[in-house]
C-alpha atoms as a PDB file:
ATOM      1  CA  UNK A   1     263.453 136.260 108.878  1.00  0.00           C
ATOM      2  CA  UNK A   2     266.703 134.982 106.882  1.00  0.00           C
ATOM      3  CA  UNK A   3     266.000 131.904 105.219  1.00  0.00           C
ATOM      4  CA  UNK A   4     268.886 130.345 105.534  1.00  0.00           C
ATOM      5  CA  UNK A   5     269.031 130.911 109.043  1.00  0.00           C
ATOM      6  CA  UNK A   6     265.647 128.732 109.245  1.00  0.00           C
ATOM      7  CA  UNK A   7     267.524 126.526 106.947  1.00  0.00           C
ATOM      8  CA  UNK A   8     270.155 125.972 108.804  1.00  0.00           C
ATOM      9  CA  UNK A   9     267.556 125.478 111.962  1.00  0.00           C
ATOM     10  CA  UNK A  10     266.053 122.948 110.281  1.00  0.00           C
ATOM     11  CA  UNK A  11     269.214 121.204 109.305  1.00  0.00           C
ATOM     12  CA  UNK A  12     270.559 120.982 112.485  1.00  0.00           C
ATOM     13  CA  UNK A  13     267.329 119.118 113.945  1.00  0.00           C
ATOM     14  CA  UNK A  14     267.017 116.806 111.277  1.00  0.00           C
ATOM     15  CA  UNK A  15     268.090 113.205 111.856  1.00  0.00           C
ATOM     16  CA  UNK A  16     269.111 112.504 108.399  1.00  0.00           C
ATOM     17  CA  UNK A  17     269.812 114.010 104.902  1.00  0.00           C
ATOM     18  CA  UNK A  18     267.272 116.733 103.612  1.00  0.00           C
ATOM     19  CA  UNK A  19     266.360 117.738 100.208  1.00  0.00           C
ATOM     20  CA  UNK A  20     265.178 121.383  98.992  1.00  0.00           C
ATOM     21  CA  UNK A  21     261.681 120.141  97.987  1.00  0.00           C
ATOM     22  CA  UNK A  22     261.699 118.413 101.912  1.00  0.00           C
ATOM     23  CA  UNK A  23     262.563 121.772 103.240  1.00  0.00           C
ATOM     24  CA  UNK A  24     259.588 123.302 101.755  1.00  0.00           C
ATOM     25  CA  UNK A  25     257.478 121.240 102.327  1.00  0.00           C
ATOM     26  CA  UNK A  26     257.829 122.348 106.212  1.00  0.00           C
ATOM     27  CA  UNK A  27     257.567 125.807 105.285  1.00  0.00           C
ATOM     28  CA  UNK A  28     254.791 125.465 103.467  1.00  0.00           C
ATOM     29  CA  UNK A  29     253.498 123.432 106.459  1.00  0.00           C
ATOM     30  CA  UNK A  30     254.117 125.798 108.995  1.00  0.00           C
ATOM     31  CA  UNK A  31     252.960 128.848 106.922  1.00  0.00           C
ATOM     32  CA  UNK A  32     249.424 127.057 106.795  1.00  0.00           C
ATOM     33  CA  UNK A  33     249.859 127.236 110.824  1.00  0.00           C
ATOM     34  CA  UNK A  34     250.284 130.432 111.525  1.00  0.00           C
ATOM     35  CA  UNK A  35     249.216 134.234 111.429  1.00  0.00           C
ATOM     36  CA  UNK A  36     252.282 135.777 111.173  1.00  0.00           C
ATOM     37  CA  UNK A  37     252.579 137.436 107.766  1.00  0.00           C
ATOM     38  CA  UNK A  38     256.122 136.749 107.269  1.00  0.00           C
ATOM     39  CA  UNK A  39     255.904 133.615 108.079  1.00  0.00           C
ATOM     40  CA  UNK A  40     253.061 132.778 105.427  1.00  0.00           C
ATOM     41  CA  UNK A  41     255.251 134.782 102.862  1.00  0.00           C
ATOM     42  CA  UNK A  42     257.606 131.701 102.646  1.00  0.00           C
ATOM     43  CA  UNK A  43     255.275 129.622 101.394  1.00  0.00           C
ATOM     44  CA  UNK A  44     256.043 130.820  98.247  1.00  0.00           C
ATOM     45  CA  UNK A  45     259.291 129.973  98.574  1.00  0.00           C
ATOM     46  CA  UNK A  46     260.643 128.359  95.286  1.00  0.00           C
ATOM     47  CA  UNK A  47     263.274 125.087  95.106  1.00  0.00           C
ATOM     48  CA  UNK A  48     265.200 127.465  93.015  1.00  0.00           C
ATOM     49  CA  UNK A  49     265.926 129.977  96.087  1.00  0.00           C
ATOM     50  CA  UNK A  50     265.840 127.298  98.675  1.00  0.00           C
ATOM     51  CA  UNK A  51     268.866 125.539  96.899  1.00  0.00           C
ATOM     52  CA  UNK A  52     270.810 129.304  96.360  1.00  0.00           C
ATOM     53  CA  UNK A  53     270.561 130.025  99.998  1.00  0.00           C
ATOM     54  CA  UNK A  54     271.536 125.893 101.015  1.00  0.00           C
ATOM     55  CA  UNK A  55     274.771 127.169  98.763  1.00  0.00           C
ATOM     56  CA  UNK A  56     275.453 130.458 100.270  1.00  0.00           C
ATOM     57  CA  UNK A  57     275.085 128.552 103.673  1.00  0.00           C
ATOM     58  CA  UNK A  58     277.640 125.968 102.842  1.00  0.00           C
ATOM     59  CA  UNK A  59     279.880 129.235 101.878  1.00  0.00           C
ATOM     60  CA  UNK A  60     279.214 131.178 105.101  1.00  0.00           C
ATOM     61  CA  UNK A  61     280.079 128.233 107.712  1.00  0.00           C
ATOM     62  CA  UNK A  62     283.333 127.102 105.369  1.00  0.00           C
ATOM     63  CA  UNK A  63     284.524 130.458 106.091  1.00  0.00           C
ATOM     64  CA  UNK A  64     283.546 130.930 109.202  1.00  0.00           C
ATOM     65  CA  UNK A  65     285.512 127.804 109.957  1.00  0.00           C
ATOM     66  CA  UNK A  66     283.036 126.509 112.451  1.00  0.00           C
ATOM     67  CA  UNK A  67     283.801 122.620 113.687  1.00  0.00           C
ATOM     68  CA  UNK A  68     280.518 121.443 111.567  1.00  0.00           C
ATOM     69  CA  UNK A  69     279.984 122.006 107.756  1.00  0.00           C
ATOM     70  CA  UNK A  70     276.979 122.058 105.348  1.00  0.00           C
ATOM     71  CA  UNK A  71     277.649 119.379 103.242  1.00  0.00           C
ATOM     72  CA  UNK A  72     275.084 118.167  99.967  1.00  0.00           C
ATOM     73  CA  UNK A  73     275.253 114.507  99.542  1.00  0.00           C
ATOM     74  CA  UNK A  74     272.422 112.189  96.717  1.00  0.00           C
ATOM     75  CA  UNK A  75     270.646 115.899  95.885  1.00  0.00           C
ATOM     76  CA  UNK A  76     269.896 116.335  99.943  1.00  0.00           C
ATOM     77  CA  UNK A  77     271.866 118.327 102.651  1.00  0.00           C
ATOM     78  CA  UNK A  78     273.054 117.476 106.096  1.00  0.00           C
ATOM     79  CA  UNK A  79     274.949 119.003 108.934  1.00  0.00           C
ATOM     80  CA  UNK A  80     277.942 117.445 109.880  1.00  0.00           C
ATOM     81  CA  UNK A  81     280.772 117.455 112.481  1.00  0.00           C
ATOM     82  CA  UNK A  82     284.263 118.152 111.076  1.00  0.00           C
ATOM     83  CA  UNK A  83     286.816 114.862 111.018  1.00  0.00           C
ATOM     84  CA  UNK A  84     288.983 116.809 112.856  1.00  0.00           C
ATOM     85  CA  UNK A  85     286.658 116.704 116.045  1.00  0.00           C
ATOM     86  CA  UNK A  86     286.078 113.097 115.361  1.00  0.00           C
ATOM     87  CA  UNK A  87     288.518 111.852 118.738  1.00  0.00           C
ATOM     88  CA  UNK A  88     286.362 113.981 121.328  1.00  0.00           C
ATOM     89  CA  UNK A  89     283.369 112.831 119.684  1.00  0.00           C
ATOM     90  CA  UNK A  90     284.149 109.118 120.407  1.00  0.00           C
ATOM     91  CA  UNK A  91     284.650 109.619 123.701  1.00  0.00           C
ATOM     92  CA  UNK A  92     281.390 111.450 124.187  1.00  0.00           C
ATOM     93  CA  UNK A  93     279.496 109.288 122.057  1.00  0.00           C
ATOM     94  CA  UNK A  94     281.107 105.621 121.974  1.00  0.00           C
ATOM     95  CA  UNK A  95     282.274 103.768 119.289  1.00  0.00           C
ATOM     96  CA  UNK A  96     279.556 102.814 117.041  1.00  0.00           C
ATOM     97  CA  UNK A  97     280.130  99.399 114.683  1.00  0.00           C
ATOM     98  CA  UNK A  98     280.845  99.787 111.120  1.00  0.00           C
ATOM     99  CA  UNK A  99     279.757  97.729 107.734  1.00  0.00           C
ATOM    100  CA  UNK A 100     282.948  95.717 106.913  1.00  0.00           C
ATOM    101  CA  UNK A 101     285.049  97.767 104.542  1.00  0.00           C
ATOM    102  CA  UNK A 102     284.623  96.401 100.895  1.00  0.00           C
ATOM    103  CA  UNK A 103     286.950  94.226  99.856  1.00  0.00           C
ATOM    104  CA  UNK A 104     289.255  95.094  96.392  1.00  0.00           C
ATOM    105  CA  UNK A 105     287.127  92.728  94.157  1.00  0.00           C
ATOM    106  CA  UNK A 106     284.002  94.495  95.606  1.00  0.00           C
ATOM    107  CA  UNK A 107     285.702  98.252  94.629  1.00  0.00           C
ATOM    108  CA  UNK A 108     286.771  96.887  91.255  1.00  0.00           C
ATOM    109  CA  UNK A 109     283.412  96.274  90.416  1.00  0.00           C
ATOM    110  CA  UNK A 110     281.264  98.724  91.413  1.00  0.00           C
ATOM    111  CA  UNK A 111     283.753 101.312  89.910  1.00  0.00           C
ATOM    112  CA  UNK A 112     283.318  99.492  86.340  1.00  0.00           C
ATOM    113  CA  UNK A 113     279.637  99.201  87.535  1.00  0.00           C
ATOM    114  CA  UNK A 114     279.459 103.387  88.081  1.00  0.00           C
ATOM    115  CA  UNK A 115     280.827 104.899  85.506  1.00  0.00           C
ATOM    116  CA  UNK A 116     279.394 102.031  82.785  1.00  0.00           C
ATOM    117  CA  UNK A 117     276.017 101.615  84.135  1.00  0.00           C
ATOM    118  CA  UNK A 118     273.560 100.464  83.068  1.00  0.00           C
ATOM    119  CA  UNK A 119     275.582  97.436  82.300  1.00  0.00           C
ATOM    120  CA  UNK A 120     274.955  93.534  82.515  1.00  0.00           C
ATOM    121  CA  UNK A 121     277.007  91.070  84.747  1.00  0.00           C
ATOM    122  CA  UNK A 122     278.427  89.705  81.582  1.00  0.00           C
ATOM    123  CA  UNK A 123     280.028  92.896  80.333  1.00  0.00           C
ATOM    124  CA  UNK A 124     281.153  93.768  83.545  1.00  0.00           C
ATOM    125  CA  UNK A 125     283.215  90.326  83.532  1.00  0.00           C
ATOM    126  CA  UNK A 126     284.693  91.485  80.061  1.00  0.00           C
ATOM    127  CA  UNK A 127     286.375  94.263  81.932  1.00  0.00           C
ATOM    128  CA  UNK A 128     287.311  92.350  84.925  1.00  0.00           C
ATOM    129  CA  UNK A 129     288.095  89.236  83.418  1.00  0.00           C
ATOM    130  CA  UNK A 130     286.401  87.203  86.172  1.00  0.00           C
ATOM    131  CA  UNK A 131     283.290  85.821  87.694  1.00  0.00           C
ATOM    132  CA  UNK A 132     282.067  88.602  89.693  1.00  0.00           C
ATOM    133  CA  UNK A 133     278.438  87.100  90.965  1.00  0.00           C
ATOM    134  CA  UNK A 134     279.283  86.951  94.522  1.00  0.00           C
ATOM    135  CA  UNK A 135     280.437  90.379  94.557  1.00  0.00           C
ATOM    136  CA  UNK A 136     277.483  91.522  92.645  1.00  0.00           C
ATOM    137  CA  UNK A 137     275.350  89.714  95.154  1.00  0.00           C
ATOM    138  CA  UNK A 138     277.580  91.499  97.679  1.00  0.00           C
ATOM    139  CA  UNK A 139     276.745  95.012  96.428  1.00  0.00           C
ATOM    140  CA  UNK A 140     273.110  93.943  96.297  1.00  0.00           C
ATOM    141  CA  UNK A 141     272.670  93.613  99.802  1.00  0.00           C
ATOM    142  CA  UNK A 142     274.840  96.277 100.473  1.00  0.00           C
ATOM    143  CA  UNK A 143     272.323  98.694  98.526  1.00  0.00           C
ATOM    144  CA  UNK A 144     274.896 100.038  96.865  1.00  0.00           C
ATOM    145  CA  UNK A 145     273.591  98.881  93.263  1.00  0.00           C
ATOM    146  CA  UNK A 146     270.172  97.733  92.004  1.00  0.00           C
ATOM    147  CA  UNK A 147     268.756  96.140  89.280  1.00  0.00           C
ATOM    148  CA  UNK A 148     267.716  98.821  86.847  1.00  0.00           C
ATOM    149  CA  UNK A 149     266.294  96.663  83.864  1.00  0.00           C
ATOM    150  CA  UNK A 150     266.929  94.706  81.446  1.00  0.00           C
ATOM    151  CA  UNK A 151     269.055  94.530  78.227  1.00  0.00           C
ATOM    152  CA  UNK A 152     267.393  93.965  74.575  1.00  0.00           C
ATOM    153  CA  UNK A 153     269.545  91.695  73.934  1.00  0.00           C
ATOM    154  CA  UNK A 154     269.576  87.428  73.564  1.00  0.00           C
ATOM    155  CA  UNK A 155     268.290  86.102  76.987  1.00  0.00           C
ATOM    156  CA  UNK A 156     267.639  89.602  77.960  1.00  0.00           C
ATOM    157  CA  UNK A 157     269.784  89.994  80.952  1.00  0.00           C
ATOM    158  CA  UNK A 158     269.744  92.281  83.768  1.00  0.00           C
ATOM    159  CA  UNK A 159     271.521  95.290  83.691  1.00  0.00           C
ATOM    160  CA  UNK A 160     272.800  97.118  87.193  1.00  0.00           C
ATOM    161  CA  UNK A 161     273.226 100.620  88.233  1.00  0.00           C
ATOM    162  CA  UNK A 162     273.659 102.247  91.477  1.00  0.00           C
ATOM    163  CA  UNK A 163     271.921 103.267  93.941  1.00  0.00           C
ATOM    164  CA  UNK A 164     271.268 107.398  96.219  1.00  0.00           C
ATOM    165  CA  UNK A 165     272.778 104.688  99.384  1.00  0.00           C
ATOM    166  CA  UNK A 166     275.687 104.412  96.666  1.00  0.00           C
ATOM    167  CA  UNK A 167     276.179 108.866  96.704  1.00  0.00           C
ATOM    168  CA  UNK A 168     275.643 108.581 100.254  1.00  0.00           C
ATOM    169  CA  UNK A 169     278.580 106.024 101.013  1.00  0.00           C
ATOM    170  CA  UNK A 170     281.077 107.562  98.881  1.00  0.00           C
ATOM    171  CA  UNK A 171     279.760 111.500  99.766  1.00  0.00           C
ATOM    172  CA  UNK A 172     278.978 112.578  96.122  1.00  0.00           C
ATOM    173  CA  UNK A 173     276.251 114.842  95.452  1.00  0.00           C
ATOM    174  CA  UNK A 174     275.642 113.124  92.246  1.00  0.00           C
ATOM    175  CA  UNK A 175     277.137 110.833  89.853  1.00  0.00           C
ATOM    176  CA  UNK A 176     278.777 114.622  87.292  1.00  0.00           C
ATOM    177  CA  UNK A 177     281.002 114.010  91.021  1.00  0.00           C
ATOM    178  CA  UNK A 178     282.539 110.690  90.270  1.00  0.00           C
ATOM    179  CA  UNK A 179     286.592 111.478  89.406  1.00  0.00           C
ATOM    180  CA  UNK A 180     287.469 111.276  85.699  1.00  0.00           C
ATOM    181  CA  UNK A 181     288.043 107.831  84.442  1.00  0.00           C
ATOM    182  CA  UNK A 182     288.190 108.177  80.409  1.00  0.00           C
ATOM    183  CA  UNK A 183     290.137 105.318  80.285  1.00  0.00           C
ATOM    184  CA  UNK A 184     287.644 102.938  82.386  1.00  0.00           C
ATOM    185  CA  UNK A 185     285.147 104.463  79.965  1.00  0.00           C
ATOM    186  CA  UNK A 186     287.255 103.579  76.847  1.00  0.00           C
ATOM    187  CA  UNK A 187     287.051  99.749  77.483  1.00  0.00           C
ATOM    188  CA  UNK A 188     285.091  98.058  74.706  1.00  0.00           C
ATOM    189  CA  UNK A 189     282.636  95.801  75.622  1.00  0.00           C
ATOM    190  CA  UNK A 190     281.129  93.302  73.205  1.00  0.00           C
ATOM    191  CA  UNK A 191     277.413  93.257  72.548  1.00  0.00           C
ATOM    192  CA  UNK A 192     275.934  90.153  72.377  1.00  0.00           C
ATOM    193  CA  UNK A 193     273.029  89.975  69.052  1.00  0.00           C
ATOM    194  CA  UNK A 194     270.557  92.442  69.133  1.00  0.00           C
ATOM    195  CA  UNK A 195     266.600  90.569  69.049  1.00  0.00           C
ATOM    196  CA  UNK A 196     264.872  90.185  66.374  1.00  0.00           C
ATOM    197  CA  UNK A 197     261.010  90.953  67.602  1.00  0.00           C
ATOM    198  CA  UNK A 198     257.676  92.131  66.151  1.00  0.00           C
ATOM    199  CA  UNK A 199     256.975  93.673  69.254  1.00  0.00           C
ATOM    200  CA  UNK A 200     256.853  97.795  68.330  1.00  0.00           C
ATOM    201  CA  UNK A 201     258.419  98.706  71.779  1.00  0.00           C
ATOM    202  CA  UNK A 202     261.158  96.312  71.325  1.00  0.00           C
ATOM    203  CA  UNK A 203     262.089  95.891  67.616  1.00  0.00           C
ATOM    204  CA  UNK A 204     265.335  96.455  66.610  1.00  0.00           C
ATOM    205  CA  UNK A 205     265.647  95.701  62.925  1.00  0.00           C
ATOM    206  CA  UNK A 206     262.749  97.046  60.376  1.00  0.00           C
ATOM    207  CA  UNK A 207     259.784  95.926  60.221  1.00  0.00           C
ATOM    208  CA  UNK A 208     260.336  94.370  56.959  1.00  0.00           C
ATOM    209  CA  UNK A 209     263.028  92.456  57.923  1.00  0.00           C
ATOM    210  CA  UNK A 210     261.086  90.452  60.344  1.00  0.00           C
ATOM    211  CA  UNK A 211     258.959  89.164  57.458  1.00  0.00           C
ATOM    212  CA  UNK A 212     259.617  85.340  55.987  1.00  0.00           C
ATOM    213  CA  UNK A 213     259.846  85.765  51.904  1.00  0.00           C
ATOM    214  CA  UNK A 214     257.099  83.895  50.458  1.00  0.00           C
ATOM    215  CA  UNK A 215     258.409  81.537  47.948  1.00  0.00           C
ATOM    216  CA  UNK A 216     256.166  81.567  44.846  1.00  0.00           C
ATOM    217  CA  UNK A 217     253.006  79.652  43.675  1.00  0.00           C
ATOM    218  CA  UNK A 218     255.042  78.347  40.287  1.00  0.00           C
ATOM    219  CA  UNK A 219     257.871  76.883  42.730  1.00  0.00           C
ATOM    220  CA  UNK A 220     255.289  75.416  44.199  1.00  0.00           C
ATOM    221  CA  UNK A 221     253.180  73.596  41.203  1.00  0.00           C
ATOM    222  CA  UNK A 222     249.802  75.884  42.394  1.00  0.00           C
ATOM    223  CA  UNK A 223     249.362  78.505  39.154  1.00  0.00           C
ATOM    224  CA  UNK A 224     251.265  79.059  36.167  1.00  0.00           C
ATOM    225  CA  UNK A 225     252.617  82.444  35.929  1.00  0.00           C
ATOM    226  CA  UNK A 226     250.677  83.746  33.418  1.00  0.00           C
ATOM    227  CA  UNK A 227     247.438  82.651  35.096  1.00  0.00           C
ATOM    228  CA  UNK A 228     245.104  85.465  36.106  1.00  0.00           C
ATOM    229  CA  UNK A 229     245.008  86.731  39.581  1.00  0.00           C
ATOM    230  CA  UNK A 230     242.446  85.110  41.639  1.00  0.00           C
ATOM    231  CA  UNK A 231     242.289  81.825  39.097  1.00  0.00           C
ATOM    232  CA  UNK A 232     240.813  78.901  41.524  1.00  0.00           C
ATOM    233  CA  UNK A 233     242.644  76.428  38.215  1.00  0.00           C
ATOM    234  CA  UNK A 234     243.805  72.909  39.260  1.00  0.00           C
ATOM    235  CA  UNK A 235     247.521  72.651  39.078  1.00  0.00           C
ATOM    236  CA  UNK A 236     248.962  71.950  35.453  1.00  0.00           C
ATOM    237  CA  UNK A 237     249.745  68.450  34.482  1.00  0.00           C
ATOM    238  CA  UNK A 238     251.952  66.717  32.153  1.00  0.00           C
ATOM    239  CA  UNK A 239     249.898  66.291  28.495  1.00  0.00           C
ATOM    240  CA  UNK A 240     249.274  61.862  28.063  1.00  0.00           C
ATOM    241  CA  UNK A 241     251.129  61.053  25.250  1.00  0.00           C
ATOM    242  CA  UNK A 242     248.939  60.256  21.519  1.00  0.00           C
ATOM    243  CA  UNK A 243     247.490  56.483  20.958  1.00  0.00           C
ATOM    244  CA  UNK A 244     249.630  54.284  19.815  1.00  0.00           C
ATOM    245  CA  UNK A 245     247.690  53.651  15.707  1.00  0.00           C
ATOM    246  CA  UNK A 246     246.357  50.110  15.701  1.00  0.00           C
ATOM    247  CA  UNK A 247     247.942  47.797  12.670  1.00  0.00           C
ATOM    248  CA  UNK A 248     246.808  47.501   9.349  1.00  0.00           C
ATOM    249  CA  UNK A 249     244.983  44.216   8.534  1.00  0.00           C
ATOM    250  CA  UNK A 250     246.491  41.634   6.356  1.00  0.00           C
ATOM    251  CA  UNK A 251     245.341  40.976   2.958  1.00  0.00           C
END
């Protein structure tokens, strides 16, 4: 049997978005199920091939000009009715209520957010010139952007990216999608001081650098410089001046 005919079977069952290594999985599944020799055969079936037929499928149906389409959207595929179709469709299906639209702030922000990530609030309020923790707050819940970790920098502030929710909004396969924006990239952001730890997964100057000079043992009264190493001798002190001589006696 074609595989992308059992593909495409699968896809249009499938209440949401599914990846290659998803589709496998029930092939693999339902070769362990059954006798049929063909049908076990599949279970082989490498990512690699599933993904090359997923692409020849998306082909097939664009030319065929059927009123769905194969589309790929965050690495998994879906199929979907055409736009076009979209009047009859409300009608059959109702109106269904939408997340409010984001608002230009919001789109301001995650754009510097997506193509700079991972980035901290502060630097993304270099670019923008504003506060922007509501609207970061805002994306949050959204799930549009997440906290990713954490810059080694002073105070060591979060840094944001976004999130497969984020593909799935905007209908990008993956982030190589996004349209060109050199000059968004260009921006220079200023880097707050790197820190200065002895921590070997975090240190960001030498080793050696991290290290307090010792100030020496003659600045400090202890040993006299030419004293030999390991001497245990009291510190020097000033020689007492020569007895006064006592006065002759008087004849």
């Amino acid at each position: 049997m074609d595989l992308k005919l059992i593909l495409e079977s699968l896809l249009f069952q499938a209440q949401k978005p599914m990846s290659p290594a998803e589709l496998r999985d029930v092939l693999v599944t339902t070769a362990e199920r059954s006798d049929d020799p063909e049908t076990k055969a599949l279970r082989r079936t490498r990512l690699e091939a599933i993904s090359a037929a997923l692409d020849e499928l998306e082909r097939e149906i664009d030319d065929a000009q059927r009123s769905y389409q194969l589309v790929g959207v965050a690495g998994s595929w879906q199929v979907v009715n055409r736009p076009a179709f979209a009047p009859w469709l409300r009608v059959l299906l109702g109106e269904k209520p939408r997340p409010p639209r984001l608002s230009q702030p919001a789109l301001e922000t995650l754009a510097i957010l997506a193509y700079r990530q991972p980035i901290t609030r502060a630097e993304i309020e270099q670019i923008r010139g504003v506060s922007v923790d509501g609207v970061i707050q805002t994306l949050l819940e959204r799930g549009l952007v997440e906290a990713v970790g954490r810059a080694e920098v002073v105070g060591r502030p979060i840094t944001y990216g976004t999130t497969a929710h984020f593909l799935e909004y905007f209908g990008l396969q993956n982030l190589e999608d996004l349209p060109a924006a050199d000059e968004l990239r260009r921006i220079p952001i200023h880097k707050p001081e790197a820190l200065l730890t002895t921590d070997p997964g975090l240190a960001t100057v030498p080793p050696d650098a991290l290290v307090a000079p010792e100030t020496p043992q003659s600045e400090l009264g202890l040993n006299p410089p030419d004293a030999p190493a390991g001497s245990d001798a009291s510190p020097s002190l000033p020689p007492s001046p020569p007895p006064e001589p006592e006065p002759e006696p008087r004849s």
